[in-house]
PDB file of N, CA and C in Angstrom:
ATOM      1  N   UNK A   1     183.723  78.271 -64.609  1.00  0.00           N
ATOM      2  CA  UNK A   1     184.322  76.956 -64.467  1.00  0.00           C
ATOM      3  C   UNK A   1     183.360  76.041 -63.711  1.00  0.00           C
ATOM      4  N   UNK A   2     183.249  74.683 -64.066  1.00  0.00           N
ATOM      5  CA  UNK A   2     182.458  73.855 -63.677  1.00  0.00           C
ATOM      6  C   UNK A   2     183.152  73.534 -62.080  1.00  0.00           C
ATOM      7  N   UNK A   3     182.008  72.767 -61.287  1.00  0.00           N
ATOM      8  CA  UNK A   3     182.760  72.164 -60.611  1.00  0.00           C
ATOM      9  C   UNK A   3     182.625  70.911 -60.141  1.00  0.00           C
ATOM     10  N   UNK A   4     183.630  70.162 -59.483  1.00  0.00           N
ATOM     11  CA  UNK A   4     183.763  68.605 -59.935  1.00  0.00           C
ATOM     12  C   UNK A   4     183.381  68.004 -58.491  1.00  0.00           C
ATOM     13  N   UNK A   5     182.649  67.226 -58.496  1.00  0.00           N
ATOM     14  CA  UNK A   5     182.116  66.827 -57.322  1.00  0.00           C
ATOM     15  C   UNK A   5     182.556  65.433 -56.493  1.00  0.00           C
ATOM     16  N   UNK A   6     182.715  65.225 -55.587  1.00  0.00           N
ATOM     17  CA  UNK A   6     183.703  64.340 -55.203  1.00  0.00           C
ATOM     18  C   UNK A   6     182.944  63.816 -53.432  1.00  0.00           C
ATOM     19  N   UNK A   7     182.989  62.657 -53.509  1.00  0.00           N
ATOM     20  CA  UNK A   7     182.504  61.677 -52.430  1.00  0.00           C
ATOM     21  C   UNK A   7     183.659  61.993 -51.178  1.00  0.00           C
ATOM     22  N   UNK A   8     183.242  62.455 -49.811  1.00  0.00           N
ATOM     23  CA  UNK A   8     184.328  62.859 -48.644  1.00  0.00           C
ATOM     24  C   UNK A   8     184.351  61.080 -48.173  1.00  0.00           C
ATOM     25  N   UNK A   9     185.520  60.821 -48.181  1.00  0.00           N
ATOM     26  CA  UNK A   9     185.893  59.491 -46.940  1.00  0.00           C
ATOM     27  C   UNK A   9     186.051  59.818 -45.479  1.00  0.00           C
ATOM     28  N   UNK A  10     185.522  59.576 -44.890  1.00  0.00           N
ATOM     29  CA  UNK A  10     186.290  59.644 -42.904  1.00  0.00           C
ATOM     30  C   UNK A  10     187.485  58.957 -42.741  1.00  0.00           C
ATOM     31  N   UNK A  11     188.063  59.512 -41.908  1.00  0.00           N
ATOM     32  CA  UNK A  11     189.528  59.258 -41.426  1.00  0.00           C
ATOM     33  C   UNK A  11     189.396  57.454 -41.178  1.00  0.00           C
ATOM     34  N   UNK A  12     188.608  57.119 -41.352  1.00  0.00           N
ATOM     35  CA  UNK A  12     187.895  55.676 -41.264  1.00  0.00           C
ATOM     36  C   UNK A  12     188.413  54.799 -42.885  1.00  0.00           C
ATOM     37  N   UNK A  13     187.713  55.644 -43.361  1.00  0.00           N
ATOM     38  CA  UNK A  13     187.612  55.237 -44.708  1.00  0.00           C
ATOM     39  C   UNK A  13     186.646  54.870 -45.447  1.00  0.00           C
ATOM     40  N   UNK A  14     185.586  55.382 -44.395  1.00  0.00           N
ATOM     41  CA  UNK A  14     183.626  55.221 -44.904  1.00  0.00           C
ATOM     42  C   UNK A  14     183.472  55.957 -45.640  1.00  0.00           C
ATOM     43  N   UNK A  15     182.554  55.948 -46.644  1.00  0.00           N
ATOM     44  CA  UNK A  15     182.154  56.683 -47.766  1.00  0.00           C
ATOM     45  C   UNK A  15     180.692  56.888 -47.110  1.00  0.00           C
ATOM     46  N   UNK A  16     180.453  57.971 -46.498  1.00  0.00           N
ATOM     47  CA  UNK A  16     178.777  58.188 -46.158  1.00  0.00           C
ATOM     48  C   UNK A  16     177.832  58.246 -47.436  1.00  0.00           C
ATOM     49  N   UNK A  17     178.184  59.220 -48.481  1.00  0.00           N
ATOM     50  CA  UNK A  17     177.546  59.411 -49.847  1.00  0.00           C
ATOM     51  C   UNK A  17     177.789  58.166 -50.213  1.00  0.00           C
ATOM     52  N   UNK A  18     178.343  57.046 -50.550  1.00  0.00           N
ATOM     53  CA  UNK A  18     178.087  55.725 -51.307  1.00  0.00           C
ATOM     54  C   UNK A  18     177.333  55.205 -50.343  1.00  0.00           C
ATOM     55  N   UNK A  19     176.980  55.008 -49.480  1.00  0.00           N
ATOM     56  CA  UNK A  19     176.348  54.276 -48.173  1.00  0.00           C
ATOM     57  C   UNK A  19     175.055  54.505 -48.875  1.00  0.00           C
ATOM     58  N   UNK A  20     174.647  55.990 -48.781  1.00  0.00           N
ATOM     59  CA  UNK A  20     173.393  56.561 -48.780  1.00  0.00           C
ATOM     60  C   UNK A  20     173.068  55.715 -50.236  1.00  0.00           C
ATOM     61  N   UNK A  21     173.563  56.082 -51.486  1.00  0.00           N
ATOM     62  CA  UNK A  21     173.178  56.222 -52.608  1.00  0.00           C
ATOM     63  C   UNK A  21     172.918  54.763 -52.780  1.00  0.00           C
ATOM     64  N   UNK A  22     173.960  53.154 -52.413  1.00  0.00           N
ATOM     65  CA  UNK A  22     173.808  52.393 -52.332  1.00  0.00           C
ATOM     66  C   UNK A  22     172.146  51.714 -51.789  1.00  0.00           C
ATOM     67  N   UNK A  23     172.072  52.375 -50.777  1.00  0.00           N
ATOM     68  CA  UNK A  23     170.684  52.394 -49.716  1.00  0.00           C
ATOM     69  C   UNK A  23     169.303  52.618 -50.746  1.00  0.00           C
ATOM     70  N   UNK A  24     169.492  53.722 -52.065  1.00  0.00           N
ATOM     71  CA  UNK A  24     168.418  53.399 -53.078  1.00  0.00           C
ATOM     72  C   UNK A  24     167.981  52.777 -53.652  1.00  0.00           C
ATOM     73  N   UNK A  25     166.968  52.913 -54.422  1.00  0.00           N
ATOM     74  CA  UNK A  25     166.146  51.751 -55.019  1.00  0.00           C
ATOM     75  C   UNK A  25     167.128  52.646 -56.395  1.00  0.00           C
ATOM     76  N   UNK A  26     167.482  51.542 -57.178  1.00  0.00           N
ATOM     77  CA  UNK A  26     168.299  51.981 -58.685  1.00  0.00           C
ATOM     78  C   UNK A  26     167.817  53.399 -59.412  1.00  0.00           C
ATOM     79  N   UNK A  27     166.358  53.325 -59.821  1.00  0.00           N
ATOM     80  CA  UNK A  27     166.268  54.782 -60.406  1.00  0.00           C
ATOM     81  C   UNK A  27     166.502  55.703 -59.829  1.00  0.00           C
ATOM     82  N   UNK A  28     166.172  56.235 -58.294  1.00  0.00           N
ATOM     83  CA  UNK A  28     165.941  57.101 -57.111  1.00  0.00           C
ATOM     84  C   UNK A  28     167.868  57.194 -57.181  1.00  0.00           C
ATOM     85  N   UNK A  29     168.878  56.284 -57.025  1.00  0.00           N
ATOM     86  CA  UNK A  29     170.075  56.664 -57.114  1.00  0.00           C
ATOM     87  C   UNK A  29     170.451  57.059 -58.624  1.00  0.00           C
ATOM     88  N   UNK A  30     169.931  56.874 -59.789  1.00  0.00           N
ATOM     89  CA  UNK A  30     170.328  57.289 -61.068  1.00  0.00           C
ATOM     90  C   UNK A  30     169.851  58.641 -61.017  1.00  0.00           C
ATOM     91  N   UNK A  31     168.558  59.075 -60.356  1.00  0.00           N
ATOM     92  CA  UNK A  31     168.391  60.607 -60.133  1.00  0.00           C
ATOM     93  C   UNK A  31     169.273  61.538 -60.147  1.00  0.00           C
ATOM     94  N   UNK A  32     169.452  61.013 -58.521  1.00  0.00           N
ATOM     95  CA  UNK A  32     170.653  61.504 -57.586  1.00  0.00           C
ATOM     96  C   UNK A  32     172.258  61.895 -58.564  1.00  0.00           C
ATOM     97  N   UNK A  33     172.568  60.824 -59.219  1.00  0.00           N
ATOM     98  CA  UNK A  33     173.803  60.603 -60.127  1.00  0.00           C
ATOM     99  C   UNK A  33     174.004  61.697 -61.189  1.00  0.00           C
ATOM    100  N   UNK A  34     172.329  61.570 -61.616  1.00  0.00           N
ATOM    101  CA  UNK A  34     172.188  62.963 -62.334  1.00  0.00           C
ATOM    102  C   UNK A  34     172.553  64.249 -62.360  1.00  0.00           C
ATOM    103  N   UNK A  35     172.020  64.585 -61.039  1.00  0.00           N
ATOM    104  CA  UNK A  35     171.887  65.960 -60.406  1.00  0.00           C
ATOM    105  C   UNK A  35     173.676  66.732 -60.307  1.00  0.00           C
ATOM    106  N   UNK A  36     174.342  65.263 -59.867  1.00  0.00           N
ATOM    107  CA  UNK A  36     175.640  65.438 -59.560  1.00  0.00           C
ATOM    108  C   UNK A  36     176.204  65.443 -60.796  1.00  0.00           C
ATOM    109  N   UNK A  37     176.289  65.110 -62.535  1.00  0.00           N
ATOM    110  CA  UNK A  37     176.808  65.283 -63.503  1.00  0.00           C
ATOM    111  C   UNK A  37     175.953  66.903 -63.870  1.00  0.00           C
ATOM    112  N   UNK A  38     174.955  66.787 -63.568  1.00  0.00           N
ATOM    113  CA  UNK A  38     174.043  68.333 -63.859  1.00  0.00           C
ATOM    114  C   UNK A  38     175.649  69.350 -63.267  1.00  0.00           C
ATOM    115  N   UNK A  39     175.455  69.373 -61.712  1.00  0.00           N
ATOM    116  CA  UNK A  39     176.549  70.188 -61.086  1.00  0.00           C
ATOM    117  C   UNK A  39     177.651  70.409 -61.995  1.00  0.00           C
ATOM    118  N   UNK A  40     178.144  69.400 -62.023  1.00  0.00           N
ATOM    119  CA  UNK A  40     179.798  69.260 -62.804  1.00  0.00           C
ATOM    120  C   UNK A  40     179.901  69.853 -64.369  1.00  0.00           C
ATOM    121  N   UNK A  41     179.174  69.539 -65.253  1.00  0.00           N
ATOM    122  CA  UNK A  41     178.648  70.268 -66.273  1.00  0.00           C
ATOM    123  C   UNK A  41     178.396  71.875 -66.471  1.00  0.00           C
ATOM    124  N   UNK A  42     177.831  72.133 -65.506  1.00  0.00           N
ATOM    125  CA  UNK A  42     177.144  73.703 -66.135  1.00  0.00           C
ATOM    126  C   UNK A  42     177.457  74.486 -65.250  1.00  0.00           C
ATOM    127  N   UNK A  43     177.579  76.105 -66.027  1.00  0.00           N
ATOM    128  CA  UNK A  43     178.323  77.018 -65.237  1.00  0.00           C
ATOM    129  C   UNK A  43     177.454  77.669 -64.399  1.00  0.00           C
ATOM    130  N   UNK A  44     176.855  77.667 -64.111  1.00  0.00           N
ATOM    131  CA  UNK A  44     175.751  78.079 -63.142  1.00  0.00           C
ATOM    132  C   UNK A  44     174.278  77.556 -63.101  1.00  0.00           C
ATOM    133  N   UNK A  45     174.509  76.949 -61.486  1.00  0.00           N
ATOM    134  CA  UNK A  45     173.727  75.198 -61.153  1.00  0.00           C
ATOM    135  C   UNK A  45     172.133  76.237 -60.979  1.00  0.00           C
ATOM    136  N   UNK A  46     171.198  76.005 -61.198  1.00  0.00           N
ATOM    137  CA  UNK A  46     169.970  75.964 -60.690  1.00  0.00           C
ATOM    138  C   UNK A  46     169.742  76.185 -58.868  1.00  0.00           C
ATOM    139  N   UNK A  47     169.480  76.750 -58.242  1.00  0.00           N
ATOM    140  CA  UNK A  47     169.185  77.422 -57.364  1.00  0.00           C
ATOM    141  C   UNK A  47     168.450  75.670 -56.349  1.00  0.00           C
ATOM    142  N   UNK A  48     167.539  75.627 -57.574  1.00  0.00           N
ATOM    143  CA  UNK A  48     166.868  74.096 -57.398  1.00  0.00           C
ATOM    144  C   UNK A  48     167.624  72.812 -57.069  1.00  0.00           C
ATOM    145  N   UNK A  49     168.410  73.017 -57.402  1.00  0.00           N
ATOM    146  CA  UNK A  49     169.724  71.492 -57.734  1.00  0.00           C
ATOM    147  C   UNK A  49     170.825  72.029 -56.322  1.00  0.00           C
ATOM    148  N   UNK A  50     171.399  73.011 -56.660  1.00  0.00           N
ATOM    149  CA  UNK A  50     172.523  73.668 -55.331  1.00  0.00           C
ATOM    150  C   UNK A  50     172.182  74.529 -54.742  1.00  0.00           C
ATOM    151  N   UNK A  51     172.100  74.550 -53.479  1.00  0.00           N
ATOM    152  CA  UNK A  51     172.624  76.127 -52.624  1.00  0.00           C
ATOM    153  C   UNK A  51     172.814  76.072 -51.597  1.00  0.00           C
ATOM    154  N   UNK A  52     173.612  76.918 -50.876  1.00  0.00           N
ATOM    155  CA  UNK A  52     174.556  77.090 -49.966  1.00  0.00           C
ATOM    156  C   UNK A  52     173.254  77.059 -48.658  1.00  0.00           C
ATOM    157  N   UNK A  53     173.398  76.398 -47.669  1.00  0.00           N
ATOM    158  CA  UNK A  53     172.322  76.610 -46.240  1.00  0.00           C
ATOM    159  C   UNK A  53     172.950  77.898 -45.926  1.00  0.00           C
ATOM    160  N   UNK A  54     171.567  78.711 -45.636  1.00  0.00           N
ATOM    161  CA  UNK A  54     171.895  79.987 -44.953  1.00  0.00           C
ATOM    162  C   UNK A  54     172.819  79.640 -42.890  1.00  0.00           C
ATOM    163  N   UNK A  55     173.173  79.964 -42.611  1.00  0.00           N
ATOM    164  CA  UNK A  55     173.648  79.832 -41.203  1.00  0.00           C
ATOM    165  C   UNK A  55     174.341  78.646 -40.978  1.00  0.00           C
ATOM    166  N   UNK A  56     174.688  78.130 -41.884  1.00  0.00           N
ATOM    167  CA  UNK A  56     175.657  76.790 -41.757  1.00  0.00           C
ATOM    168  C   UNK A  56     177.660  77.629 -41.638  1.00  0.00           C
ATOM    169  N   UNK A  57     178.193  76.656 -41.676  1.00  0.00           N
ATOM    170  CA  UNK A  57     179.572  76.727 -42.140  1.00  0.00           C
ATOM    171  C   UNK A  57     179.582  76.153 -43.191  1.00  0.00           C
ATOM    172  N   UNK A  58     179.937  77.101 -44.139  1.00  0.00           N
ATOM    173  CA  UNK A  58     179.502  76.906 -46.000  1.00  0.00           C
ATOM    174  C   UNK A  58     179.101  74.971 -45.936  1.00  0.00           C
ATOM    175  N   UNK A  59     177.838  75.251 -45.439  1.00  0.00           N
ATOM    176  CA  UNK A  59     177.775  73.632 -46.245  1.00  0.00           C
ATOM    177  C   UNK A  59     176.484  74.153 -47.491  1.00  0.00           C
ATOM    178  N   UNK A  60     176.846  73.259 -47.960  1.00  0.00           N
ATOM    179  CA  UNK A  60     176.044  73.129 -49.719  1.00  0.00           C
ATOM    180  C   UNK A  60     174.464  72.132 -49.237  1.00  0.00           C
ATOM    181  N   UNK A  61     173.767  72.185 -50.459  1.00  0.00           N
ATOM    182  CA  UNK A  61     172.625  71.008 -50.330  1.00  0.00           C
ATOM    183  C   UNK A  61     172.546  71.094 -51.974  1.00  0.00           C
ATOM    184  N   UNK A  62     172.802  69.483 -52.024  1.00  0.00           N
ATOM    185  CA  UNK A  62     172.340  69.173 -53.153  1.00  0.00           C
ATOM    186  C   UNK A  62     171.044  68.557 -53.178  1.00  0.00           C
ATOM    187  N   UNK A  63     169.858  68.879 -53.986  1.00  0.00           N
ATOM    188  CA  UNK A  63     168.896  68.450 -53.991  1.00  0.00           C
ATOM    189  C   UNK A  63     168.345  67.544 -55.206  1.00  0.00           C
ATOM    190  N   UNK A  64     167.789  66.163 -54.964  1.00  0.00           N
ATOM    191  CA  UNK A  64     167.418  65.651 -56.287  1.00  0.00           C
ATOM    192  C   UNK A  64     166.036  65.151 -55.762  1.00  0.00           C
ATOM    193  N   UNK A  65     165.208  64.884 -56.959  1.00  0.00           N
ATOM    194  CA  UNK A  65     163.682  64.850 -56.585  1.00  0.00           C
ATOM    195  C   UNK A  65     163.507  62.982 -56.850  1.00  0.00           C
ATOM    196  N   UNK A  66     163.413  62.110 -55.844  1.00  0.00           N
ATOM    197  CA  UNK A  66     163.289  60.829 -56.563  1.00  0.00           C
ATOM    198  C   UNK A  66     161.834  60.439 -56.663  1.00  0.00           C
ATOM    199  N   UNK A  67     161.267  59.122 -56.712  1.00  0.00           N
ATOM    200  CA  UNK A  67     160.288  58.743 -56.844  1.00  0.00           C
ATOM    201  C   UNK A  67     159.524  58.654 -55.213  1.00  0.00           C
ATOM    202  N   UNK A  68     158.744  59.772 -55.810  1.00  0.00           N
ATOM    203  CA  UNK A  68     157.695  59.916 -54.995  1.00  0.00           C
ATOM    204  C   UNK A  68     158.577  60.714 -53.249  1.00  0.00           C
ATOM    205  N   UNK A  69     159.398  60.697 -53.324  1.00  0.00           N
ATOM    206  CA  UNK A  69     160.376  61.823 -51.796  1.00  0.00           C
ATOM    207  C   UNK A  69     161.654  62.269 -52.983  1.00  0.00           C
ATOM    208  N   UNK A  70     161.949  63.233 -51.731  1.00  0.00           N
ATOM    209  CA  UNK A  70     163.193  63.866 -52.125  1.00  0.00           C
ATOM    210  C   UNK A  70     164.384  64.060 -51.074  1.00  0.00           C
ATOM    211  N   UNK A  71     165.625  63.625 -51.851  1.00  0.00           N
ATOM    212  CA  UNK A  71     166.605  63.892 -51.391  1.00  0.00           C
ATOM    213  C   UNK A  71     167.621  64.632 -50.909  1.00  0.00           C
ATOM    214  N   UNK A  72     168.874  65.081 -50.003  1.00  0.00           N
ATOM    215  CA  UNK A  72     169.361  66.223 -49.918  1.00  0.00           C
ATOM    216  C   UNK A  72     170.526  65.228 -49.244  1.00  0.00           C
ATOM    217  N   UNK A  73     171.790  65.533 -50.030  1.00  0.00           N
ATOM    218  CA  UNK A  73     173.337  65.443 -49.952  1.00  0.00           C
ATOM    219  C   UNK A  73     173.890  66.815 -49.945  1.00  0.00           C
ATOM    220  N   UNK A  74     174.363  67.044 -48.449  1.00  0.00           N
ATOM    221  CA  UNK A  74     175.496  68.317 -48.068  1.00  0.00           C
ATOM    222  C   UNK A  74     176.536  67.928 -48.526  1.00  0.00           C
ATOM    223  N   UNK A  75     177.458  68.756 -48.123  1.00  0.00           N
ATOM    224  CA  UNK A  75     178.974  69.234 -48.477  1.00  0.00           C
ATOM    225  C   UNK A  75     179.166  70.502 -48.431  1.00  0.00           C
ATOM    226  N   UNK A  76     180.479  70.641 -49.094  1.00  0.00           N
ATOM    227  CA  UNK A  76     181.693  71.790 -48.489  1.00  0.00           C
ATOM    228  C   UNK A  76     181.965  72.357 -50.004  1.00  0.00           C
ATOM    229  N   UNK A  77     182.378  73.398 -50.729  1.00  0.00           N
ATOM    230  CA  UNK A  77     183.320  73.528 -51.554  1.00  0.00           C
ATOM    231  C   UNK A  77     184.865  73.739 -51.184  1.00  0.00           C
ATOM    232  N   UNK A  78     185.533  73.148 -51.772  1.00  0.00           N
ATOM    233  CA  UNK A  78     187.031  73.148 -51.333  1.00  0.00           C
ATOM    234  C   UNK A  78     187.985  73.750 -52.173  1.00  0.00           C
ATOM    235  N   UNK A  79     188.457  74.435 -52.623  1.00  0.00           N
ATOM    236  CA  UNK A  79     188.966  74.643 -54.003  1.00  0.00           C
ATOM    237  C   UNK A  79     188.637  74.920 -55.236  1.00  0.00           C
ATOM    238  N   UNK A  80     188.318  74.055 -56.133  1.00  0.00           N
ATOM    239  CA  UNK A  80     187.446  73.964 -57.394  1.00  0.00           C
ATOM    240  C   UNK A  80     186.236  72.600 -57.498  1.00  0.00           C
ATOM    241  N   UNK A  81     186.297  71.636 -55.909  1.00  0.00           N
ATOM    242  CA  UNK A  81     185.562  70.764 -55.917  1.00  0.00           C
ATOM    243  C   UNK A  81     184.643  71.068 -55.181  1.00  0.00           C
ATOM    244  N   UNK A  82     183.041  69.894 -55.046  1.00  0.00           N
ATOM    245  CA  UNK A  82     182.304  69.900 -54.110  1.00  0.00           C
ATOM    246  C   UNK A  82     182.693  68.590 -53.357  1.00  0.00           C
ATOM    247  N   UNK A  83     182.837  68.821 -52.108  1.00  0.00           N
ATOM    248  CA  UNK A  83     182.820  67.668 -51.036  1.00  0.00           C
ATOM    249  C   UNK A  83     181.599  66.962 -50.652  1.00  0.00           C
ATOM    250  N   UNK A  84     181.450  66.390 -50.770  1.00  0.00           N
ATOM    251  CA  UNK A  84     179.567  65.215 -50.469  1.00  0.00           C
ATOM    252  C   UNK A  84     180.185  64.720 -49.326  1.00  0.00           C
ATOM    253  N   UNK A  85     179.534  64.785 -48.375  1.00  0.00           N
ATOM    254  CA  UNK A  85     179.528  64.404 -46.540  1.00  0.00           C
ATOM    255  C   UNK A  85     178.503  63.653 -46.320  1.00  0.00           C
ATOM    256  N   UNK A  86     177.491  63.769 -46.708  1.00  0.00           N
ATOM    257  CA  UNK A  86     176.010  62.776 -46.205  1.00  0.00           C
ATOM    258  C   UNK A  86     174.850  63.167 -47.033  1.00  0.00           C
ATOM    259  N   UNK A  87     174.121  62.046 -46.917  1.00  0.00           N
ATOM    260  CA  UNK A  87     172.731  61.772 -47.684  1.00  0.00           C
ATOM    261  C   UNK A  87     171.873  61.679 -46.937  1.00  0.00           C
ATOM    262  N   UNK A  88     170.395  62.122 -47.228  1.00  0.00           N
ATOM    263  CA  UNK A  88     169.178  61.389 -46.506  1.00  0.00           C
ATOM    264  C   UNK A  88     167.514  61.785 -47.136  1.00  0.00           C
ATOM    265  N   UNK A  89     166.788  61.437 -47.092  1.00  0.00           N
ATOM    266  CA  UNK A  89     165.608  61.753 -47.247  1.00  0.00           C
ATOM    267  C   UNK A  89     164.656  62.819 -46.751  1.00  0.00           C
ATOM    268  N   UNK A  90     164.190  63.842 -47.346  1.00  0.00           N
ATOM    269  CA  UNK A  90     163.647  64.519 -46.938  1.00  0.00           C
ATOM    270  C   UNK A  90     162.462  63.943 -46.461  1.00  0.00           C
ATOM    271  N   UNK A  91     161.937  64.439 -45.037  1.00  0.00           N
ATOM    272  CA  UNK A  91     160.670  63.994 -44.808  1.00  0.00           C
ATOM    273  C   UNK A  91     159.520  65.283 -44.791  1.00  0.00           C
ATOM    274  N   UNK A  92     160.262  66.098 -44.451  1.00  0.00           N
ATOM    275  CA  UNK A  92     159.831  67.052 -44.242  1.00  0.00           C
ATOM    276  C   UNK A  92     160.190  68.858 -44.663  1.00  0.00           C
ATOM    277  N   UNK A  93     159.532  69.891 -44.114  1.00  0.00           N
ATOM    278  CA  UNK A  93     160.220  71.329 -45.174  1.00  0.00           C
ATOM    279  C   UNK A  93     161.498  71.442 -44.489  1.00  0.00           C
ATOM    280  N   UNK A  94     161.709  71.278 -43.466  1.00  0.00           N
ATOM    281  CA  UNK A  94     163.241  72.030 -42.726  1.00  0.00           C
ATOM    282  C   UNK A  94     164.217  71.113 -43.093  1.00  0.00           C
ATOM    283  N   UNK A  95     165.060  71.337 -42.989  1.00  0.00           N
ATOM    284  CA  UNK A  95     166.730  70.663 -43.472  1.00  0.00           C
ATOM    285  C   UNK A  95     166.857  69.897 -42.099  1.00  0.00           C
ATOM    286  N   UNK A  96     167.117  68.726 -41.903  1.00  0.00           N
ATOM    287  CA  UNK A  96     167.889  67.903 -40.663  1.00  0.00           C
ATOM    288  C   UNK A  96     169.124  68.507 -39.985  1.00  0.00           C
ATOM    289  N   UNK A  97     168.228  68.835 -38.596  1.00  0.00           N
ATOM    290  CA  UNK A  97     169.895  69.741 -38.105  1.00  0.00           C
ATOM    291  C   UNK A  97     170.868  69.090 -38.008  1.00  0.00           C
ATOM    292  N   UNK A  98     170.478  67.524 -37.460  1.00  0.00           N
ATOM    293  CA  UNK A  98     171.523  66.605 -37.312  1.00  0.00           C
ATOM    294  C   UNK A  98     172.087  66.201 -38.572  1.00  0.00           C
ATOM    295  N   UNK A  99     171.615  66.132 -39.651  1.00  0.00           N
ATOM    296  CA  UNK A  99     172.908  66.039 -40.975  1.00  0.00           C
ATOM    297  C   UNK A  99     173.270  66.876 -41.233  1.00  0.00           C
ATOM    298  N   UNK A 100     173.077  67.964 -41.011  1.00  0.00           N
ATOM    299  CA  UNK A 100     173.903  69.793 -41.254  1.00  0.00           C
ATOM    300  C   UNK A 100     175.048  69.481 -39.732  1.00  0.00           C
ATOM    301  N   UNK A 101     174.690  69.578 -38.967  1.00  0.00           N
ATOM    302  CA  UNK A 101     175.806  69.249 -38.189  1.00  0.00           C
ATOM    303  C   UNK A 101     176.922  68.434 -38.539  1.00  0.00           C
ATOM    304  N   UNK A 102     176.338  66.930 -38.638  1.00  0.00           N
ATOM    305  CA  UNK A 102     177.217  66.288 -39.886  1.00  0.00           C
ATOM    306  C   UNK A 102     178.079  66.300 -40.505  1.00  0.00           C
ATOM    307  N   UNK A 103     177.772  66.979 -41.366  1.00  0.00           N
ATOM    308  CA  UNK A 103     178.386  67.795 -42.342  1.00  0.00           C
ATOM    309  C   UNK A 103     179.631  68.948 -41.839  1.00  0.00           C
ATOM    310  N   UNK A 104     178.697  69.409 -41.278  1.00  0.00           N
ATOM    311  CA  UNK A 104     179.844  70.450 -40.460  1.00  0.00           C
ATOM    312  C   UNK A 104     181.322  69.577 -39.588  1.00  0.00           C
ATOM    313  N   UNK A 105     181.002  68.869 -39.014  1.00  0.00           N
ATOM    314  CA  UNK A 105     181.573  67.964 -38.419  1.00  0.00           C
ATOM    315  C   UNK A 105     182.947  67.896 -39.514  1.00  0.00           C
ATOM    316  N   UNK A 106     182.032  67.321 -40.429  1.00  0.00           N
ATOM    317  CA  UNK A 106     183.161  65.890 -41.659  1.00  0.00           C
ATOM    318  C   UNK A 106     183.733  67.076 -42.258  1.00  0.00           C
ATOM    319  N   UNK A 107     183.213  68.609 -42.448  1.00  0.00           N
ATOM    320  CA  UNK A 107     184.293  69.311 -43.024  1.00  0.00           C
ATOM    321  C   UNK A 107     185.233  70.015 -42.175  1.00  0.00           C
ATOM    322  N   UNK A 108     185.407  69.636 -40.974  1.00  0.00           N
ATOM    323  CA  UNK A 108     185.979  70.891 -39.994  1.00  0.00           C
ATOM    324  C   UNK A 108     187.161  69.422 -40.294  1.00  0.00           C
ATOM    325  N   UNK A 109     187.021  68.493 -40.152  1.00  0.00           N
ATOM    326  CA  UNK A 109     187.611  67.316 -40.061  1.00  0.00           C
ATOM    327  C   UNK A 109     188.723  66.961 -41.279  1.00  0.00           C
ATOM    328  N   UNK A 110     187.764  67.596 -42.222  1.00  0.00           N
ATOM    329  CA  UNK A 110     188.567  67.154 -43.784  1.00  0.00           C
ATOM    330  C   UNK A 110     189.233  68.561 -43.933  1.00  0.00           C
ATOM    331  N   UNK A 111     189.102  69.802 -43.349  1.00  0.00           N
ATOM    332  CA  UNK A 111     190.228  71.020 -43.730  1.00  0.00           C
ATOM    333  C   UNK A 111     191.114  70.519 -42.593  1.00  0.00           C
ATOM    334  N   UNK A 112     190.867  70.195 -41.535  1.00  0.00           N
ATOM    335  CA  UNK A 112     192.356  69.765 -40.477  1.00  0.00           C
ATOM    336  C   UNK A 112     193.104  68.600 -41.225  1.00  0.00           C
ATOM    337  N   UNK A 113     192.813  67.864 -41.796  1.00  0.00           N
ATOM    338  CA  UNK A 113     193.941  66.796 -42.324  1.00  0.00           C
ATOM    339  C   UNK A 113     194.310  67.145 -43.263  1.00  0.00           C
ATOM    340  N   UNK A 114     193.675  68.276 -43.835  1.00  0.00           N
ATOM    341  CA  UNK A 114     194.383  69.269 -45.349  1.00  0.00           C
ATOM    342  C   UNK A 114     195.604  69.925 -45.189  1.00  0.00           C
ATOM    343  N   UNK A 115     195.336  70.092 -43.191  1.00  0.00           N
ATOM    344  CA  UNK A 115     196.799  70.618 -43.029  1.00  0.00           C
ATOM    345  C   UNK A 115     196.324  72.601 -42.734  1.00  0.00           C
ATOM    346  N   UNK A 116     194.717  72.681 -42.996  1.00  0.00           N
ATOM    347  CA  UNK A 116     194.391  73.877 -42.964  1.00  0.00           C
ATOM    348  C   UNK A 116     193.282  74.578 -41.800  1.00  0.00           C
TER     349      UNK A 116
END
């Protein structure tokens, strides 16, 4: 089963993933857009495109390659969806602890108002 990927709001009502994606130059977000119909589509994502951070609390990294840098949008799986928590630019090889935290954060946040 595919799975369907879905933008997290804060108890706010901010969309961090539209923030980010907005923040691109048009092709560099049509990438990105890609990667995320890639996900939703096919039954088993590329290693390249998804995978789970080792030592996180299941957060995900989605990865898309834009012009000339590359990108990485975390999240959660919840059910049968992916949760998108935040965007940013890779600058470098290691993952941003501070958007893995993030992330961690916005999902400890989004299973308590689930009620779970």
């Amino acid at each position: 089963m595919a799975t369907e990927v879905r933008f997290l709001r804060t108890k706010a009502g901010k969309c961090p993933v539209e923030e980010f994606l907005d923040g691109l130059a048009a092709k560099d977000a049509q990438k990105v857009l890609w990667v995320f119909r890639l996900i939703e589509r096919l039954e088993r994502v590329p290693t390249w495109y998804l995978k789970k951070l080792v030592g996180t609390e299941e957060i995900w990294e989605v990865r898309a390659q834009g012009t000339g840098q590359t990108f990485r949008i975390l999240g959660f799986r919840y059910g049968e969806r992916l949760w998108l928590t935040n965007g940013y630019s890779k600058k470098s090889r290691r993952t941003d602890a501070r958007e893995v935290q993030r992330a961690e954060r916005m999902r400890r946040d989004f299973i308590t108002r689930q009620g779970g």
